[in-house]
N, C-alpha and C. Protein backbone atom coordinates (compact mmCIF):
# COMPACT_ATOMS: atom_id res chain seq x y z
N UNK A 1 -42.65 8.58 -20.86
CA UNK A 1 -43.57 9.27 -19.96
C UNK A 1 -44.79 8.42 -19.65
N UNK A 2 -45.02 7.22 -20.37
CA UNK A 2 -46.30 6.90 -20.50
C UNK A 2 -46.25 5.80 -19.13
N UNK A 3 -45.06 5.27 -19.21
CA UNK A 3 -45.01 4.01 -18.65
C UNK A 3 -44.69 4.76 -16.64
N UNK A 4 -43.98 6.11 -16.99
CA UNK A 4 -43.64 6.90 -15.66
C UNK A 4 -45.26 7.04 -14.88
N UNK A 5 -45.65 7.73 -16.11
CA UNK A 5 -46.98 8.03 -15.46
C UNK A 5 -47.90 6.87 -14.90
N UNK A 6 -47.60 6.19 -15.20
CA UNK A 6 -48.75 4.49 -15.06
C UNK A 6 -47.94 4.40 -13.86
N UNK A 7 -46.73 4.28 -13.34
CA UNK A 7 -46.36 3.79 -12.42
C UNK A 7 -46.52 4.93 -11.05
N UNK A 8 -46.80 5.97 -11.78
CA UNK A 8 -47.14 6.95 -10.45
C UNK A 8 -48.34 7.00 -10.16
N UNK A 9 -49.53 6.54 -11.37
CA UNK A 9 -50.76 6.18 -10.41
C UNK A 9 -50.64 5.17 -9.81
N UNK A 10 -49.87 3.87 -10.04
CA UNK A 10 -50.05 2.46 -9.41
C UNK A 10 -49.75 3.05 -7.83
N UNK A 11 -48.29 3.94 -7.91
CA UNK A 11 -48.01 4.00 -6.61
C UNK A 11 -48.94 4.90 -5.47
N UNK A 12 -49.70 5.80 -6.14
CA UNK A 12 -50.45 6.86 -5.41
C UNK A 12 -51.79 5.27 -5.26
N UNK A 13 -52.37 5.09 -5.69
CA UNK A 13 -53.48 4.05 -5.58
C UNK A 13 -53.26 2.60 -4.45
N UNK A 14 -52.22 2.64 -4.83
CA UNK A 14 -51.60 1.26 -3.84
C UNK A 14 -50.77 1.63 -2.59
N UNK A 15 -50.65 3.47 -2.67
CA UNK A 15 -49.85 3.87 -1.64
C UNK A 15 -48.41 3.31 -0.99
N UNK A 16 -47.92 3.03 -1.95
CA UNK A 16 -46.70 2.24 -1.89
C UNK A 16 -45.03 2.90 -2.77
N UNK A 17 -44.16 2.44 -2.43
CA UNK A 17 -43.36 3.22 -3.25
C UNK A 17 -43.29 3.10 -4.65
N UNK A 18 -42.39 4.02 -5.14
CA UNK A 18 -42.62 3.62 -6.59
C UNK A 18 -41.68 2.54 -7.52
N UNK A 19 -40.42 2.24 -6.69
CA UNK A 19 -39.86 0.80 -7.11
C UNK A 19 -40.76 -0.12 -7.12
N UNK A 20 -41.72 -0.35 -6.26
CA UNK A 20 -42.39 -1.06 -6.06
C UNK A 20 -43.68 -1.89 -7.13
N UNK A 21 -43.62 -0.59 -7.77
CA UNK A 21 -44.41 -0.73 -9.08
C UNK A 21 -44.30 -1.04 -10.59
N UNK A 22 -42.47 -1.60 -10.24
CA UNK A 22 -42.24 -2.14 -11.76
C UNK A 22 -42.48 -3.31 -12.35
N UNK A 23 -42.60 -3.23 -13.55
CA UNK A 23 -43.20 -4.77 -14.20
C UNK A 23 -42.42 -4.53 -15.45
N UNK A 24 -42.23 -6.07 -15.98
CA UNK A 24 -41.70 -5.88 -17.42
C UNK A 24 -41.92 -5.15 -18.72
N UNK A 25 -43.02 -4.58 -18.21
CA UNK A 25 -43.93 -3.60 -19.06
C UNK A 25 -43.72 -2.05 -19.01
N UNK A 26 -43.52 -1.86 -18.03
CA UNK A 26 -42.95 -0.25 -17.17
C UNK A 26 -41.71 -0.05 -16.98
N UNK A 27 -41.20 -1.00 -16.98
CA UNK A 27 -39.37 -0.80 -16.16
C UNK A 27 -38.81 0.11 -16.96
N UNK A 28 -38.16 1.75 -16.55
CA UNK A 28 -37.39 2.14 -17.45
C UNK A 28 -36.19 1.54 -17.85
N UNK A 29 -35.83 2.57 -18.83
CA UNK A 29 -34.20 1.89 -19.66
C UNK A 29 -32.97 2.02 -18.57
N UNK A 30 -33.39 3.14 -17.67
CA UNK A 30 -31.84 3.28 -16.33
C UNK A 30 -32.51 2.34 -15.28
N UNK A 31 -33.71 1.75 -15.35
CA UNK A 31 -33.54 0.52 -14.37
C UNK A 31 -33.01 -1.07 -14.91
N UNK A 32 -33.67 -1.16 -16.44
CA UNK A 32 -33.16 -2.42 -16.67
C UNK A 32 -31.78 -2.18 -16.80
N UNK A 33 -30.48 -1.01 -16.45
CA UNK A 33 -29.19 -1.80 -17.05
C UNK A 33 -29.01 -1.83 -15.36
N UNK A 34 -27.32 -3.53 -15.69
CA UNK A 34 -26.97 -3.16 -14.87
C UNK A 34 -26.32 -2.08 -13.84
N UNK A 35 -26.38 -2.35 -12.76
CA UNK A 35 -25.35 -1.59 -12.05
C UNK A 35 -23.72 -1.68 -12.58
N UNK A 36 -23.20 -0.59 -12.66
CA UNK A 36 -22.06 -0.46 -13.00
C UNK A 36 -20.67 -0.80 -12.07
N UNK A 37 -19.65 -1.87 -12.55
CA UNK A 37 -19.03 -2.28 -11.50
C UNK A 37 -17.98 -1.53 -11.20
N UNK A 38 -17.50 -0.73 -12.15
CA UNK A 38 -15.90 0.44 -12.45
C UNK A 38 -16.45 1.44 -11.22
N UNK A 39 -15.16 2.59 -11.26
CA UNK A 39 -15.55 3.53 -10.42
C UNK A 39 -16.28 4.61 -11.73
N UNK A 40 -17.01 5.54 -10.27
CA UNK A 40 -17.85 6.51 -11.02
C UNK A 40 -16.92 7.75 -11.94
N UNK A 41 -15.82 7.82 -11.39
CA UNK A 41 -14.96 8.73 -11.91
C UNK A 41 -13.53 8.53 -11.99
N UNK A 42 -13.16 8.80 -13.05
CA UNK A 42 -11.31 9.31 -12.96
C UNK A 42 -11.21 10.38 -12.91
N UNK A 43 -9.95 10.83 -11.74
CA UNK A 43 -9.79 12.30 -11.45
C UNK A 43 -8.28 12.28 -11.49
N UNK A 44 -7.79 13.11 -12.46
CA UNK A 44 -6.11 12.81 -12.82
C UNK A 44 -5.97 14.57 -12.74
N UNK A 45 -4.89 14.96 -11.67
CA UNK A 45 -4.42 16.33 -11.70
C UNK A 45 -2.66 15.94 -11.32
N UNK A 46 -2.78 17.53 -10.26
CA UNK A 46 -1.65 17.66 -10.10
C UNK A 46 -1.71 17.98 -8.24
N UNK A 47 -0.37 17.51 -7.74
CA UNK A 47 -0.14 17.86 -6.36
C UNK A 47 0.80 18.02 -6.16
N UNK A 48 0.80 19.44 -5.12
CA UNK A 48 2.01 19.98 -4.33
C UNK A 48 2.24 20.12 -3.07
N UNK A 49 3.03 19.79 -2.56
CA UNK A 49 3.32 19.75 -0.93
C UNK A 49 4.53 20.34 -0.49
N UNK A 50 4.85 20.87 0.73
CA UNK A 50 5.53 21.14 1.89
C UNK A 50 5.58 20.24 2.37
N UNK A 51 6.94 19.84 2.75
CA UNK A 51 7.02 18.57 3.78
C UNK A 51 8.03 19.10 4.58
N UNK A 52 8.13 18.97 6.19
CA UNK A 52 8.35 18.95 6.72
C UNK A 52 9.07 17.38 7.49
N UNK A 53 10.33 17.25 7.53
CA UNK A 53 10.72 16.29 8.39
C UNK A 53 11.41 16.38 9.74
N UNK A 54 11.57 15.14 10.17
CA UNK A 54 11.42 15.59 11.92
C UNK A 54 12.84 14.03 12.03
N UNK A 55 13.56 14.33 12.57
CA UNK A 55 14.45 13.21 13.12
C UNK A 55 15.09 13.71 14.72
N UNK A 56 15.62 12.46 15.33
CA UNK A 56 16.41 13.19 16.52
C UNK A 56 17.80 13.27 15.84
N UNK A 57 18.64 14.44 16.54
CA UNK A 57 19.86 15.20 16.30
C UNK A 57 20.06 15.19 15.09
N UNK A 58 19.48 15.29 14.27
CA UNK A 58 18.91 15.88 12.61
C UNK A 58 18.35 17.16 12.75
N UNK A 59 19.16 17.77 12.04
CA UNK A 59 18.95 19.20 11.51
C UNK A 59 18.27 19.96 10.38
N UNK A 60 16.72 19.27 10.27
CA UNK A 60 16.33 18.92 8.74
C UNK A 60 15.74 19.85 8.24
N UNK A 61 15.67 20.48 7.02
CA UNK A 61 15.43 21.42 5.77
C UNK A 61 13.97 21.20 5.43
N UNK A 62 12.69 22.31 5.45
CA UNK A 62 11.86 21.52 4.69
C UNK A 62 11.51 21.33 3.13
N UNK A 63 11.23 20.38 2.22
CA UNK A 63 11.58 20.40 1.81
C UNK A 63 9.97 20.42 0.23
N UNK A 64 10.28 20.55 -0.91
CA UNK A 64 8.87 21.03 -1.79
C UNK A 64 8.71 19.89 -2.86
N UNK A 65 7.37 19.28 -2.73
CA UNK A 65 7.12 17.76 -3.59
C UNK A 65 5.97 18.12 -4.51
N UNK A 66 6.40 18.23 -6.08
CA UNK A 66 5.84 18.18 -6.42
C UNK A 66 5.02 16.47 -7.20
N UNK A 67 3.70 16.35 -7.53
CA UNK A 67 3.40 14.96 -8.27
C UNK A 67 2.30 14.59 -9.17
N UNK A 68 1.99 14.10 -10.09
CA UNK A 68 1.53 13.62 -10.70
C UNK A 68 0.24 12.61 -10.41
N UNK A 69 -1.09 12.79 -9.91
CA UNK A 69 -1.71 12.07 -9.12
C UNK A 69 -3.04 11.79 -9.02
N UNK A 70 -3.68 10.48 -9.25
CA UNK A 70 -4.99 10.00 -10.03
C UNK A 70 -5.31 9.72 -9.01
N UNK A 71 -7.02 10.01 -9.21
CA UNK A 71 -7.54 9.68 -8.12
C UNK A 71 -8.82 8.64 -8.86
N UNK A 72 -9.05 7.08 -7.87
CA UNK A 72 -10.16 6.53 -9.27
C UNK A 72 -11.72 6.67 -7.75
N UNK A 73 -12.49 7.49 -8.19
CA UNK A 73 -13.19 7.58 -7.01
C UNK A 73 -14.51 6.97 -7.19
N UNK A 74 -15.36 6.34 -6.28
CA UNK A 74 -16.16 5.92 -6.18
C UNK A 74 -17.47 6.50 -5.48
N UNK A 75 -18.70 6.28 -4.95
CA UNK A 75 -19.54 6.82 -4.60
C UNK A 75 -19.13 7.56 -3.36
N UNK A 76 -18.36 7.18 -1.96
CA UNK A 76 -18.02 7.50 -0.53
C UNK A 76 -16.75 7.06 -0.70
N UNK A 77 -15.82 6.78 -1.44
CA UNK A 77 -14.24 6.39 -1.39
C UNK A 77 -13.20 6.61 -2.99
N UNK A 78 -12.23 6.68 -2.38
CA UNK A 78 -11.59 6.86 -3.90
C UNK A 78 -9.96 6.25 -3.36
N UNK A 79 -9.51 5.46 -4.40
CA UNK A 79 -7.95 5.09 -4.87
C UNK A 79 -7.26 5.99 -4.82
N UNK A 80 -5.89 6.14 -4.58
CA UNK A 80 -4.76 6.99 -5.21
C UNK A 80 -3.51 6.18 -5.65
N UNK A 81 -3.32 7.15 -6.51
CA UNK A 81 -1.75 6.83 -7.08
C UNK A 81 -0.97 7.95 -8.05
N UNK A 82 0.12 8.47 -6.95
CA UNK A 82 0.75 9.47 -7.21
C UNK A 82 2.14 8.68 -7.64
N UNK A 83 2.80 9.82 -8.37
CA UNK A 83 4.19 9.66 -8.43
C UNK A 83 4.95 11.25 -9.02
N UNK A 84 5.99 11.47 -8.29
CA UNK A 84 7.37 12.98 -8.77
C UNK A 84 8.43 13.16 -8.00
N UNK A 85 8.36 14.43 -7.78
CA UNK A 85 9.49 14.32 -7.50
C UNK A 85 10.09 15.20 -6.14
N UNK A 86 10.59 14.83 -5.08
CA UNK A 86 10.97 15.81 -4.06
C UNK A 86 12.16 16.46 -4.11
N UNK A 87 11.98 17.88 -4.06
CA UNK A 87 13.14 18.92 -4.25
C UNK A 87 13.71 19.49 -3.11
N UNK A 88 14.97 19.65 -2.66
CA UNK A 88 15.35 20.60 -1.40
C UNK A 88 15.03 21.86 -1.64
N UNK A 89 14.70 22.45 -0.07
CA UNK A 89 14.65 24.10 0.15
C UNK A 89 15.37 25.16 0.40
N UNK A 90 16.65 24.44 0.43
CA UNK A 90 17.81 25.08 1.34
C UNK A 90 18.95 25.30 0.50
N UNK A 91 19.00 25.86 -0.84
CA UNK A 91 19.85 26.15 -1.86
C UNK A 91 20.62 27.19 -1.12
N UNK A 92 20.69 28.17 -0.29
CA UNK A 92 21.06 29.49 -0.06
C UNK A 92 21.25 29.69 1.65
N UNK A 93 21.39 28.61 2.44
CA UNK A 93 21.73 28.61 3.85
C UNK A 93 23.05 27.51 4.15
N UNK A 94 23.91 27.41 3.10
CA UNK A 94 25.40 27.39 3.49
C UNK A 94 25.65 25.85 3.60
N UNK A 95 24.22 25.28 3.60
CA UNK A 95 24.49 23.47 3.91
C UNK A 95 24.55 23.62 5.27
N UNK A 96 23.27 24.29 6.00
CA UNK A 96 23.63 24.34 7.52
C UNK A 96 22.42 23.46 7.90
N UNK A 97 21.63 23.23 7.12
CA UNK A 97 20.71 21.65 7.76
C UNK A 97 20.75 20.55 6.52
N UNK A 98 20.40 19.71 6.92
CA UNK A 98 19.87 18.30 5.80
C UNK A 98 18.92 18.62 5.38
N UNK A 99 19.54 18.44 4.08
CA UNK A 99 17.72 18.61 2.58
C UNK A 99 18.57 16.84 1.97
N UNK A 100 17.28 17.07 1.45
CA UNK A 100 17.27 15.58 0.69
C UNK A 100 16.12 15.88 -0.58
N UNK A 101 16.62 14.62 -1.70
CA UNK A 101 15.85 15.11 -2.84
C UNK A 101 15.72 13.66 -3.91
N UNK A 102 14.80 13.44 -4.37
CA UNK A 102 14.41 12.18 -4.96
C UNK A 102 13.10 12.03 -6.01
N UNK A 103 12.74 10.74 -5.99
CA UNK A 103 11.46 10.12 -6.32
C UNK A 103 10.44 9.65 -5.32
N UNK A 104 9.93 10.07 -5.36
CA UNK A 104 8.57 9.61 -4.61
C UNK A 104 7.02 9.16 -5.14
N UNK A 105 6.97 7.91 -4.86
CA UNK A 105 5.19 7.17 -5.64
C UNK A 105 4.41 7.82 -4.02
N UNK A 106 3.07 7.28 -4.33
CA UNK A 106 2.03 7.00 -2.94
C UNK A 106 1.24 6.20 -3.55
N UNK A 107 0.66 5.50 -3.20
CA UNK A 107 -0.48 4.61 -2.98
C UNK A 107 -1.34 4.64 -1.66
N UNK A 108 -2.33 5.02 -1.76
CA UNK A 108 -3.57 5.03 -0.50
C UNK A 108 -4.93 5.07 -1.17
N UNK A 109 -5.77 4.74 -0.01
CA UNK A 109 -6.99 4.94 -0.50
C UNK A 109 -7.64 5.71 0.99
N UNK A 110 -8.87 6.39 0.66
CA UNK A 110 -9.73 7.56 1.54
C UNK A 110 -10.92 7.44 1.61
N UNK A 111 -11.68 7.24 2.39
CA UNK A 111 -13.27 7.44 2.92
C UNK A 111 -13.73 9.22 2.84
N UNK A 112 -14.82 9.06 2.05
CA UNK A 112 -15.66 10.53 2.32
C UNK A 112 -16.44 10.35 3.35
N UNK A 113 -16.29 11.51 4.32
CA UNK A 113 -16.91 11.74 5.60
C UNK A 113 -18.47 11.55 5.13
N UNK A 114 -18.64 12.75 4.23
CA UNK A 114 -20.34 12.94 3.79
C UNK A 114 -20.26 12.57 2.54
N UNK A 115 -21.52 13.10 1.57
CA UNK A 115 -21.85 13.03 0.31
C UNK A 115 -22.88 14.05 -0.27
N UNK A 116 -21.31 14.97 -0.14
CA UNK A 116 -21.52 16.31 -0.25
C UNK A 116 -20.84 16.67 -1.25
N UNK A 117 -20.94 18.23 -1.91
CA UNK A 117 -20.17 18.78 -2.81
C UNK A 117 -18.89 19.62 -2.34
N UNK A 118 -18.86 19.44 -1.03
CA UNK A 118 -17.54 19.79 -0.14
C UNK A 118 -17.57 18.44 0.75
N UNK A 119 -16.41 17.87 0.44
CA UNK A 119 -16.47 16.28 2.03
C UNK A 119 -15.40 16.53 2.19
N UNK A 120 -15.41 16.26 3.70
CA UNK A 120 -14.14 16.14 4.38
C UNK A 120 -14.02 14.39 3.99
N UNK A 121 -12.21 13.84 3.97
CA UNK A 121 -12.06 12.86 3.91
C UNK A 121 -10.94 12.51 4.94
N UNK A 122 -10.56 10.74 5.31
CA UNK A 122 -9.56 10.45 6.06
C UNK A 122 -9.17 9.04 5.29
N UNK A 123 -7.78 8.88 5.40
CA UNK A 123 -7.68 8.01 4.42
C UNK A 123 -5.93 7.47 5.15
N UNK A 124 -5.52 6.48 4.54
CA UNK A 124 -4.13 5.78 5.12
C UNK A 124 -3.52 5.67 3.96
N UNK A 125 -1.72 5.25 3.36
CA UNK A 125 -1.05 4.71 2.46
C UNK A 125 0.21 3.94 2.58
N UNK A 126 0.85 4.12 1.57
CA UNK A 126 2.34 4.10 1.90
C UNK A 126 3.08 4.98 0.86
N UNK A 127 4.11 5.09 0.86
CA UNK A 127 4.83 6.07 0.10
C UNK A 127 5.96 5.34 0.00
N UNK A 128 6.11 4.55 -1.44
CA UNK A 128 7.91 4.23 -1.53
C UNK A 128 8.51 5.71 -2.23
N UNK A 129 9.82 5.29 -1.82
CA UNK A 129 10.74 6.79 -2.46
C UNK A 129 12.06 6.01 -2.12
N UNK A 130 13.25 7.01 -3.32
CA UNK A 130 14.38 6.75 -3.62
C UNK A 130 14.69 8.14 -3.44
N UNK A 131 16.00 8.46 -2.13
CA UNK A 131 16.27 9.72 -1.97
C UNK A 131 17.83 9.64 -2.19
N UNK A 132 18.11 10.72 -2.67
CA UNK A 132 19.75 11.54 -2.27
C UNK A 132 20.06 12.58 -1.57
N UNK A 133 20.50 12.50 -0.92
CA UNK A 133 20.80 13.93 -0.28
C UNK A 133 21.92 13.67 1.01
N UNK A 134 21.48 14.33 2.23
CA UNK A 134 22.22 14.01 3.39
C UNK A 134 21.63 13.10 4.21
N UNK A 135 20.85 12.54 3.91
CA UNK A 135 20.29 11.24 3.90
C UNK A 135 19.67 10.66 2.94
N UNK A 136 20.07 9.17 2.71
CA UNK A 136 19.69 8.35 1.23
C UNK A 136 19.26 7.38 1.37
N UNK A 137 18.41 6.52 0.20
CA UNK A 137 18.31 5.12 0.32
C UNK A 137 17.16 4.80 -0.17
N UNK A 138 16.67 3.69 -0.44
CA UNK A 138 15.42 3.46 -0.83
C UNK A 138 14.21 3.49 0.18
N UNK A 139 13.40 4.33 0.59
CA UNK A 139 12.58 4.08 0.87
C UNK A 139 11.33 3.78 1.19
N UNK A 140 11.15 3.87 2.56
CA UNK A 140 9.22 3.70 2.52
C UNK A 140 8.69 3.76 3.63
N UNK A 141 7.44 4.25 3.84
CA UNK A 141 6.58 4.92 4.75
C UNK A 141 5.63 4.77 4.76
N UNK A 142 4.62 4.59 5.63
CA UNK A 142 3.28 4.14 5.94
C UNK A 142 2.66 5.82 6.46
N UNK A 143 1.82 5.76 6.42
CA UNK A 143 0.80 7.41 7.08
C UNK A 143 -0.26 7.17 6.60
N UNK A 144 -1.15 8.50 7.30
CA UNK A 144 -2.18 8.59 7.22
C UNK A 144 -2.94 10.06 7.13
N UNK A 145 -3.93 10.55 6.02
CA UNK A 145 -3.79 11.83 5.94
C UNK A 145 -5.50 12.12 6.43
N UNK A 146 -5.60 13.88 6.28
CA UNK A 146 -7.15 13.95 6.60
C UNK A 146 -7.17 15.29 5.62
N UNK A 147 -7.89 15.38 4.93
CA UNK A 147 -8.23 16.31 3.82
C UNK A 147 -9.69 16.72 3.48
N UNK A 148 -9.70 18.00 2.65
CA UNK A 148 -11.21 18.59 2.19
C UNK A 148 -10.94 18.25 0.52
N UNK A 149 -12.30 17.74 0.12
CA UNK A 149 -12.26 17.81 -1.68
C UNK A 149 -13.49 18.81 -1.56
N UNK A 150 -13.44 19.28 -2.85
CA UNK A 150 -14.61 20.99 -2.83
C UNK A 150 -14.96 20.36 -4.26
N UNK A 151 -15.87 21.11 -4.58
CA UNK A 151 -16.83 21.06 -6.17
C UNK A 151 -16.82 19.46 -6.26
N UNK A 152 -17.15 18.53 -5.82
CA UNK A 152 -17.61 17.46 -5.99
C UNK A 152 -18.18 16.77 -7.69
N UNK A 153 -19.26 17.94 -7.34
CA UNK A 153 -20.22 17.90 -8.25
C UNK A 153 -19.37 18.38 -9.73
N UNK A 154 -18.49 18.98 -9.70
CA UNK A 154 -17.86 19.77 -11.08
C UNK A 154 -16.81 18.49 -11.93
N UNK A 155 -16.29 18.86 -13.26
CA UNK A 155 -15.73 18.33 -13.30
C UNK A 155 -13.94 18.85 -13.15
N UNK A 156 -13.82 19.57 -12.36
CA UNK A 156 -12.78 20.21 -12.03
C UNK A 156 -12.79 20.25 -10.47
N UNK A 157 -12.02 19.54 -9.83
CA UNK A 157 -11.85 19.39 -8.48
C UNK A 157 -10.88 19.85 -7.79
N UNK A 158 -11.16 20.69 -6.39
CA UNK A 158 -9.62 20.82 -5.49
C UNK A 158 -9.68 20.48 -4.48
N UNK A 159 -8.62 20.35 -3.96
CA UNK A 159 -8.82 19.41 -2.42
C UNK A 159 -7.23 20.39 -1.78
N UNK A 160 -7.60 19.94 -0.54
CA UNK A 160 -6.40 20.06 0.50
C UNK A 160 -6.25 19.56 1.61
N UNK A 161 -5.26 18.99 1.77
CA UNK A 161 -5.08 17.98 2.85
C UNK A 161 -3.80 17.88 3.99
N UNK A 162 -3.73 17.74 4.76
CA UNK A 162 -2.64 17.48 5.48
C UNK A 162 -2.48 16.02 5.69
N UNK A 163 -0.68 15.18 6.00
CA UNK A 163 -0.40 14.22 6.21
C UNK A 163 0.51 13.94 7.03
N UNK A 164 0.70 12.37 7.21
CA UNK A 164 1.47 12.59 8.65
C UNK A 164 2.18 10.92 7.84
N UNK A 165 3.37 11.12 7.54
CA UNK A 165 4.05 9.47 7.13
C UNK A 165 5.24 9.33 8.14
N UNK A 166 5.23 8.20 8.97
CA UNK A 166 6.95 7.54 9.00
C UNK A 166 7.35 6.17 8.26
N UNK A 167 8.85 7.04 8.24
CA UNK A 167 10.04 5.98 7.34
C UNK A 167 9.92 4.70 7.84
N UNK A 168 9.98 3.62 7.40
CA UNK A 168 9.80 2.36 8.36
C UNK A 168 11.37 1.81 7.82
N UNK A 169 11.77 2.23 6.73
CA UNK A 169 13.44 1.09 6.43
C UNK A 169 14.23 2.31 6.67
N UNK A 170 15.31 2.09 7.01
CA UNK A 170 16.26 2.93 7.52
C UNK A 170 17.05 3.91 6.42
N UNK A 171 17.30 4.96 6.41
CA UNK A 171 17.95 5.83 5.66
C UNK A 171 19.65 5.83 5.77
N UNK A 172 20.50 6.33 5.25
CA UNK A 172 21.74 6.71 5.43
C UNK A 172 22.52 7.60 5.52
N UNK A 173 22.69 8.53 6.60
CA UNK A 173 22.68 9.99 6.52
C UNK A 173 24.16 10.22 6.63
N UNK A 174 24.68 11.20 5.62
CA UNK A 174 25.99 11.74 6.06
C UNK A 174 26.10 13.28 6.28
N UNK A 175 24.75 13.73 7.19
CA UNK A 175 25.08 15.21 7.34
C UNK A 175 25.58 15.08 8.94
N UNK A 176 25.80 14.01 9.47
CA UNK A 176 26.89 14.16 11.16
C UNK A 176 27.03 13.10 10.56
N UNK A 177 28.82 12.86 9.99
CA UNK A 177 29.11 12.05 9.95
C UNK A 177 30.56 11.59 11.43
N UNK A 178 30.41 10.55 11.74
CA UNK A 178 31.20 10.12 12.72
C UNK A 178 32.92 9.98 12.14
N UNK A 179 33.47 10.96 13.56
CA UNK A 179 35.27 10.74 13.46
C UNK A 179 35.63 9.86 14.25
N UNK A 180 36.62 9.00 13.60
CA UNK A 180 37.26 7.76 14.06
C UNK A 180 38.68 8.43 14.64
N UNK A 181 38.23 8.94 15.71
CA UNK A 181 40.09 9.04 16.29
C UNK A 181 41.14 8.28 16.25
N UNK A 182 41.61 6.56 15.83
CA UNK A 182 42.04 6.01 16.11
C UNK A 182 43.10 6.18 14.61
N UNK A 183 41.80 6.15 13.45
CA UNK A 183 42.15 5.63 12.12
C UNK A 183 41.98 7.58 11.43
N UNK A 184 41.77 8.66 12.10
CA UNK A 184 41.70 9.89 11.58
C UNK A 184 40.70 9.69 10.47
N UNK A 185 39.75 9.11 10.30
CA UNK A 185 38.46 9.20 8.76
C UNK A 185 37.23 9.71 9.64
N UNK A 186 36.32 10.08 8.50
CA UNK A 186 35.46 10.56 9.07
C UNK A 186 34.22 8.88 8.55
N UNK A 187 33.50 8.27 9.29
CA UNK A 187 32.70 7.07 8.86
C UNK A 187 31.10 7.70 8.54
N UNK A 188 30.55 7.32 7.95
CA UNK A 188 28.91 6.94 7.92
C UNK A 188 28.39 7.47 9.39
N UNK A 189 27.29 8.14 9.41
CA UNK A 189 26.97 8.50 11.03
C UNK A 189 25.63 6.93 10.61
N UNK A 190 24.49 7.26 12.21
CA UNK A 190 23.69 6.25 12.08
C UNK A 190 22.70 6.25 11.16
N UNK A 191 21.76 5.42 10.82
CA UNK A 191 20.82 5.45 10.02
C UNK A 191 19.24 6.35 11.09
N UNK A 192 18.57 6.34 10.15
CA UNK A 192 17.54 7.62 10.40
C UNK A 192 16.48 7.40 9.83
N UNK A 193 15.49 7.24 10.99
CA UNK A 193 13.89 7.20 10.29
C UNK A 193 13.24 8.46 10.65
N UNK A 194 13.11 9.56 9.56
CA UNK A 194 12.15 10.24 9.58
C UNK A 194 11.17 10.44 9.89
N UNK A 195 10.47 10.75 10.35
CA UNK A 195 8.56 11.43 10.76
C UNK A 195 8.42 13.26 9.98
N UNK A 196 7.71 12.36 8.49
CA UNK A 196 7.29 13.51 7.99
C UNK A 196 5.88 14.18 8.07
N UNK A 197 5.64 15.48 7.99
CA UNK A 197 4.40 16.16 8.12
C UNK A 197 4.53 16.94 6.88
N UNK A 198 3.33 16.66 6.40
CA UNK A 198 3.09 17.65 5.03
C UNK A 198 1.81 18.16 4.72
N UNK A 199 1.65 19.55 3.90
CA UNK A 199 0.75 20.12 3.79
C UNK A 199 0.34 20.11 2.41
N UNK A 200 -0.53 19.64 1.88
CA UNK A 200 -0.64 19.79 0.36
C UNK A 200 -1.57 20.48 -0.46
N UNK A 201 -2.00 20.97 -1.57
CA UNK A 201 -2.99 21.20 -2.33
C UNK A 201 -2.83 20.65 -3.57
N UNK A 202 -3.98 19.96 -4.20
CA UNK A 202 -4.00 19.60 -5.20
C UNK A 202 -5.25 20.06 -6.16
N UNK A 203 -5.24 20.08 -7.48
CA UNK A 203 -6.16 19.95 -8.48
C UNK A 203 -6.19 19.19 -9.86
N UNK A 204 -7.39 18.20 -10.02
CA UNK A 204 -8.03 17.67 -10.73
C UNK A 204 -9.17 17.34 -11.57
N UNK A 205 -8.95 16.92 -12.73
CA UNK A 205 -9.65 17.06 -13.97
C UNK A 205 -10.75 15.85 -14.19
């Protein structure tokens, strides 16, 4: 207090700010350390999504992702890195559209709009995944999402976001698969890049 107070007359007397008034003599203990180079927080929860996929003459199922997903955040930005698992929706409609079902990581990172205890954010990634279903294969996707995080300030966080990814390597679909009149088999139909839309909510610790 002693050294606070000395520096708030220097600054009222010299009319100047009060950084302005430190000396090796005054400097508090949270000014001499450094600045810290890590992020300000780890935020490790959980996320769930609706996804929605979109192909031409694809008949597609939507389908429910759940994941596992850290967030390392910083003052106006934060890392991600998710990873689980995507489940089909369509157990009980006869196999009358394409579901598909796998592993799925993400990697992205997000800008906070404000620096607030509610921010809107916008942010880009990619998403590798390994699917089975009526369409398969290893893949991967680039997007870009726009989301709300709430309680900022807490150490219990929720957010919700919407996203928008397309497939960039080709899939392998056998829900229209092609007849060979010549040879009577049914072959491989074409490959298929998805355009997914998803809706998510998440919470973290």
């Amino acid at each position: 207090m002693q050294a606070v107070s000395e520096r708030i007359a220097i600054s009222l007397f010299r009319r100047t700010e009060l950084e302005h008034t430190q000396t090796l003599d005054n400097v508090t203990e949270k000014e001499a350390k450094r600045p810290t180079r890590t992020f300000a927080e780890n935020v490790a929860g959980v996320r769930t999504a609706v996804v929605f996929p979109f192909a031409p003459d694809l008949d597609t199922a939507p389908m429910l992702l759940g994941q596992f997903d850290m967030r390392l955040e910083g003052e106006d930005y934060f890392l991600e890195f998710a990873a689980g698992l995507m489940l089909p929706s369509n157990f009980d409609d006869g196999g009358n559209s394409a579901s598909v079902g796998g592993l799925v990581g993400q990697l992205g990172a997000s800008y906070y709009l404000t620096h607030t205890s509610v921010s809107p954010y916008v942010g880009a990634g990619v998403s590798p995944r390994l699917l089975f279903g009526d369409y398969s294969g290893a893949g991967l996707t680039v997007g870009g999402q726009i989301g709300v995080m709430f309680m900022r300030q807490a150490s219990t966080r929720i957010y919700v976001e919407g996203r928008v990814d397309q497939n960039v390597l080709p899939l392998s679909t056998s829900y229209y698969d092609d007849y060979d009149i010549e040879t009577g088999e049914y072959t491989d139909g074409d490959d298929v890049f998805p355009t997914e839309i998803s809706i998510a909510v998440g919470i973290g610790w």
